[in-house]
Protein backbone atom coordinates (compact mmCIF):
# COMPACT_ATOMS: atom_id res chain seq x y z
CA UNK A 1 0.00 0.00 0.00
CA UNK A 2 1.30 3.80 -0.61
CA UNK A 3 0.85 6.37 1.71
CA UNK A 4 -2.12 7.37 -0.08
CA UNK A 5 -4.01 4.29 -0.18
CA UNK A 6 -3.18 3.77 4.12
CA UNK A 7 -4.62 7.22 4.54
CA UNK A 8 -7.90 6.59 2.78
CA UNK A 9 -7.99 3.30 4.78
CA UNK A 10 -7.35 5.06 8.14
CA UNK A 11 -9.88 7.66 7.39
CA UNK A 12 -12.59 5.03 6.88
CA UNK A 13 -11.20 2.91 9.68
CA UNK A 14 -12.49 5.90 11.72
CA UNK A 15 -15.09 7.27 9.92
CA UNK A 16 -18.80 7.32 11.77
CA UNK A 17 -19.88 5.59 8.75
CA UNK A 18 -18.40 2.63 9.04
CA UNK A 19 -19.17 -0.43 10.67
CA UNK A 20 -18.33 -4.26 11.03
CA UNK A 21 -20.50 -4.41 8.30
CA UNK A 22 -18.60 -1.74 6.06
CA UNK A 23 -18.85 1.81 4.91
CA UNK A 24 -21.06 4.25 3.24
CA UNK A 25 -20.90 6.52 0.90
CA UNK A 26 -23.18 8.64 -0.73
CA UNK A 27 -23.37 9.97 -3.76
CA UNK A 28 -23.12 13.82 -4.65
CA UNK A 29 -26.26 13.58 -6.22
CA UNK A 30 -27.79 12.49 -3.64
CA UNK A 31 -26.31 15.67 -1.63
CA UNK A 32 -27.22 17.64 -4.17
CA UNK A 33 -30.72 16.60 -4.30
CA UNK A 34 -30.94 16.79 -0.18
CA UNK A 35 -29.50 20.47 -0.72
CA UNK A 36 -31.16 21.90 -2.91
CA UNK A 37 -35.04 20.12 -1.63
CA UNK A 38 -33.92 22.04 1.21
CA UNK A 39 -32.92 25.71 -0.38
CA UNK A 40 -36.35 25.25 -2.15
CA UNK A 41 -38.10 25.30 0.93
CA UNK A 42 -36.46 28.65 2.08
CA UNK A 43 -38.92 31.63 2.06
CA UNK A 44 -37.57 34.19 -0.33
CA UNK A 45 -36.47 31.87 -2.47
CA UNK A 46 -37.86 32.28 -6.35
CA UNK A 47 -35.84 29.58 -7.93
CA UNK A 48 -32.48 28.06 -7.88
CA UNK A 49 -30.15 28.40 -10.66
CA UNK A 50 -28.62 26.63 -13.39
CA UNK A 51 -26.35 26.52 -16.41
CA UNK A 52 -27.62 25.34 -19.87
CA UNK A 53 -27.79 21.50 -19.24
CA UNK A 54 -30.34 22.72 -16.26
CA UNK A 55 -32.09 25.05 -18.41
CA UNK A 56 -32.40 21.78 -21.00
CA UNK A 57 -33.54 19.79 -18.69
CA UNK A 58 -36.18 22.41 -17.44
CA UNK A 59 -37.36 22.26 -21.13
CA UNK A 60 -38.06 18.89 -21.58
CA UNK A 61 -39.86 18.88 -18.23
CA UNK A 62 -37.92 16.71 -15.49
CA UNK A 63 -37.54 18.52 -12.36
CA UNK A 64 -34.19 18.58 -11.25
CA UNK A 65 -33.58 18.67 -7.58
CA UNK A 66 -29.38 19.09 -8.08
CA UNK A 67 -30.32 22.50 -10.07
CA UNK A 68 -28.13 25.45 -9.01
CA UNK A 69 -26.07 23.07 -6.10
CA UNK A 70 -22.74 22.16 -6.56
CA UNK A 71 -20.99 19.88 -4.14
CA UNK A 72 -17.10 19.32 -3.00
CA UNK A 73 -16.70 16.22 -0.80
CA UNK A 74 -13.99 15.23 0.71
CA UNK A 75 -14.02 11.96 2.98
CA UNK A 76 -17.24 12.49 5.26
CA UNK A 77 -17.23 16.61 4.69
CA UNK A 78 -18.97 18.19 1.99
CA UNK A 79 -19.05 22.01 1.05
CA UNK A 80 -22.15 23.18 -0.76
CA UNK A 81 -22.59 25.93 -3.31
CA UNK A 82 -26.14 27.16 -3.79
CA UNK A 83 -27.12 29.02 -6.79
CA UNK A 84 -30.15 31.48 -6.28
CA UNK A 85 -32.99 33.70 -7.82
CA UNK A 86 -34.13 35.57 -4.89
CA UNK A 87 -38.08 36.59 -5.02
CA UNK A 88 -38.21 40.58 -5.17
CA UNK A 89 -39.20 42.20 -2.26
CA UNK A 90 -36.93 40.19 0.17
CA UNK A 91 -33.84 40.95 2.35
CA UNK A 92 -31.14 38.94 0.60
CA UNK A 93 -28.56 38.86 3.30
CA UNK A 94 -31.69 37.12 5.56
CA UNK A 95 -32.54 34.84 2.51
CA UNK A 96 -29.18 34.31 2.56
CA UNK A 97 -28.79 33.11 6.31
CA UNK A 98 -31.66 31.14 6.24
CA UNK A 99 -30.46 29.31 3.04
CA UNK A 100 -27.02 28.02 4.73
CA UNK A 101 -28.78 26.95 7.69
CA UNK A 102 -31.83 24.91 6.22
CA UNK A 103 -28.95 23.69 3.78
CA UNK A 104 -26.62 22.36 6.59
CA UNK A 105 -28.85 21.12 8.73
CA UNK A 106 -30.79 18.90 5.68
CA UNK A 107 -27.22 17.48 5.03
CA UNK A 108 -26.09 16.86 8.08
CA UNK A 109 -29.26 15.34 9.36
CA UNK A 110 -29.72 13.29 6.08
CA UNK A 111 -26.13 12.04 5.34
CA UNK A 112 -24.67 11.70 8.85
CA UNK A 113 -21.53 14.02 6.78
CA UNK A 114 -20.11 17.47 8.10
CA UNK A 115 -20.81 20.56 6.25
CA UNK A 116 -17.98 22.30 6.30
CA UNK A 117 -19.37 25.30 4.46
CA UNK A 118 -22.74 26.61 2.23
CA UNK A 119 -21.58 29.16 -0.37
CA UNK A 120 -24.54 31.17 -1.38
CA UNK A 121 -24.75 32.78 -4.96
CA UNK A 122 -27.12 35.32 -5.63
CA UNK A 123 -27.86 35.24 -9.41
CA UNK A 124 -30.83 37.11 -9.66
CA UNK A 125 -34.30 39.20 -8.05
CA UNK A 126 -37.25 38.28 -9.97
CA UNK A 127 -41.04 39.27 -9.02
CA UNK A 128 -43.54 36.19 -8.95
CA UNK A 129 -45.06 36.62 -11.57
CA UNK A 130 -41.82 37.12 -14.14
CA UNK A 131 -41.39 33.25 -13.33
CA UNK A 132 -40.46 31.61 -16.70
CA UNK A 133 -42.14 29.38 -18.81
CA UNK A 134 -38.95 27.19 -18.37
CA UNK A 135 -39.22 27.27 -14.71
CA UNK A 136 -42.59 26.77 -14.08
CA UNK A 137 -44.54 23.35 -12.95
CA UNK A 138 -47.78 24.01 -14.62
CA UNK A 139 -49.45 20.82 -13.47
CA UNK A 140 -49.16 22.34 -9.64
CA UNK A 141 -50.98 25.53 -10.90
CA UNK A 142 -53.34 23.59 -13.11
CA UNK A 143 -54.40 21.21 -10.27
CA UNK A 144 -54.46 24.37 -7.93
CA UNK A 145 -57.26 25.97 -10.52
CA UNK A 146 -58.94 22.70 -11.11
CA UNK A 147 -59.38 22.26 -7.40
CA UNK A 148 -60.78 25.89 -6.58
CA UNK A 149 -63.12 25.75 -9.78
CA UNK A 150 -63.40 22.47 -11.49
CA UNK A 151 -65.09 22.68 -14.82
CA UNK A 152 -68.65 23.77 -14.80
CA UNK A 153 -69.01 24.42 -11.47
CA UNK A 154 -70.25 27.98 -10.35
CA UNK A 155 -67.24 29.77 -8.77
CA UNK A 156 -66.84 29.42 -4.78
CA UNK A 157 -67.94 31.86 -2.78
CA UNK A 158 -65.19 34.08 -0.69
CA UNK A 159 -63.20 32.54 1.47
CA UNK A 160 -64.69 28.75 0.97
CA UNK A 161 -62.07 25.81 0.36
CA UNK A 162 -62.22 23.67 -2.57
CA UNK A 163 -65.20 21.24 -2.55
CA UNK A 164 -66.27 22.67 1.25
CA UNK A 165 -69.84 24.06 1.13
CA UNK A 166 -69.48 24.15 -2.49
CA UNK A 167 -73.41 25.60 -3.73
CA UNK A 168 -75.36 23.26 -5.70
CA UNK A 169 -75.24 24.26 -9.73
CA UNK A 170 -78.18 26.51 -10.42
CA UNK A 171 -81.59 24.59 -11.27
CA UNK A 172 -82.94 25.80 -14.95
CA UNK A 173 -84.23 28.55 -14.60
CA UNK A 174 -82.50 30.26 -11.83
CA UNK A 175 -79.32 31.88 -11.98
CA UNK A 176 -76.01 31.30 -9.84
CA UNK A 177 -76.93 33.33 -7.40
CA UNK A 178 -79.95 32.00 -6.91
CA UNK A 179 -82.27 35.03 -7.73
CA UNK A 180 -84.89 34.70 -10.83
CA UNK A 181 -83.75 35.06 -14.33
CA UNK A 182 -84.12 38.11 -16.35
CA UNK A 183 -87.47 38.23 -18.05
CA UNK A 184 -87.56 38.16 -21.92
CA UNK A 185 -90.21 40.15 -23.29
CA UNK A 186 -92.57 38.04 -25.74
CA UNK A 187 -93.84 39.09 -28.42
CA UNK A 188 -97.42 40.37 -27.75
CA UNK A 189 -95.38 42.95 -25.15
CA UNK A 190 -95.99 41.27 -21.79
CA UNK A 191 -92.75 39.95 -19.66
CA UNK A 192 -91.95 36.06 -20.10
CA UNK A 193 -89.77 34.45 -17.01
CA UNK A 194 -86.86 32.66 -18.46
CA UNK A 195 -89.02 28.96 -18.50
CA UNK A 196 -92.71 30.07 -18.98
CA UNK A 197 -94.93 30.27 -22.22
């Protein structure tokens, strides 16, 4: 063995990952997925960001959990690099905070390997609404829209949840609201309700 190879045994040898049974070793994209699940949940957070193979990706519709992390491991330590769009309106250095700390703690929770460091790239302020077609999950927003006014249903009333005390569809005749149709004038010059002859 060189010196190299007796180090790398000696490390693992006292690594908290191994066992009688041997070691473990995850995968950077498995801590890249763990990180950036976890940046995602940040508030503040608009999107993470990516070079073109993300942006390709984004395109042909897979989600990407790895997009806009980068990972350096080293034995059982890792140092993360998170690449961000921050959502306008919000205090970046607090985004910022809150980003290494959800970050570190996800790893370290999930891996069992020492963070030795989260690197925080600002990349961009974007309002809400600018999101990108690229970026954007439309089946969350369609299901969202489906679920607060599902085809041919009257709209819900203020402040009712989907399907909760949803009103009945108007009977012929009567109109969402549930007051009596406008009256059509017939022919001879009296009023006809909607339904009468």
């Amino acid at each position: 063995m060189n010196d190299e190879e007796v180090k790398q045994q000696a490390q693992l040898e006292n690594s908290p990952d191994t066992d009688d049974m041997g070691a473990i070793k995850v995968a950077d994209e498995v801590l890249s997925i763990v990180a950036g699940l976890a940046a995602s949940e940040v508030n503040g957070v608009y999107g993470m960001s990516g070079g073109i193979r993300e942006g390709l990706t984004d395109m042909l519709g897979k989600q990407n959990f790895s997009k806009g992390i980068k990972v350096y491991t080293e034995g059982h330590t890792v140092r993360v690099e998170v690449h961000v769009i921050i959502t306008y309106g919000f205090n970046i250095p607090d985004v910022a905070i809150k980003l290494q700390e959800k970050v570190k703690e996800a790893v370290e929770n999930m891996t069992g390997y020492e963070v030795t460091g989260v690197d925080i790239h600002v990349e961009g302020v974007k309002k809400k609404k600018e999101k990108a077609f690229a970026e954007k999950d439309d089946t969350d927003e369609l299901m969202k829209k489906w679920e607060e006014e599902p085809a041919g249903s009257p709209a819900l009333p203020e402040g009712t949840a989907a399907g909760e005390n949803r009103p009945e569809p108007p009977e012929e005749g009567e109109t969402a609201a549930g007051t009596e149709p406008e009256k059509e004038p017939d022919p001879k010059g009296q009023e006809m309700s909607g339904g009468e002859q």
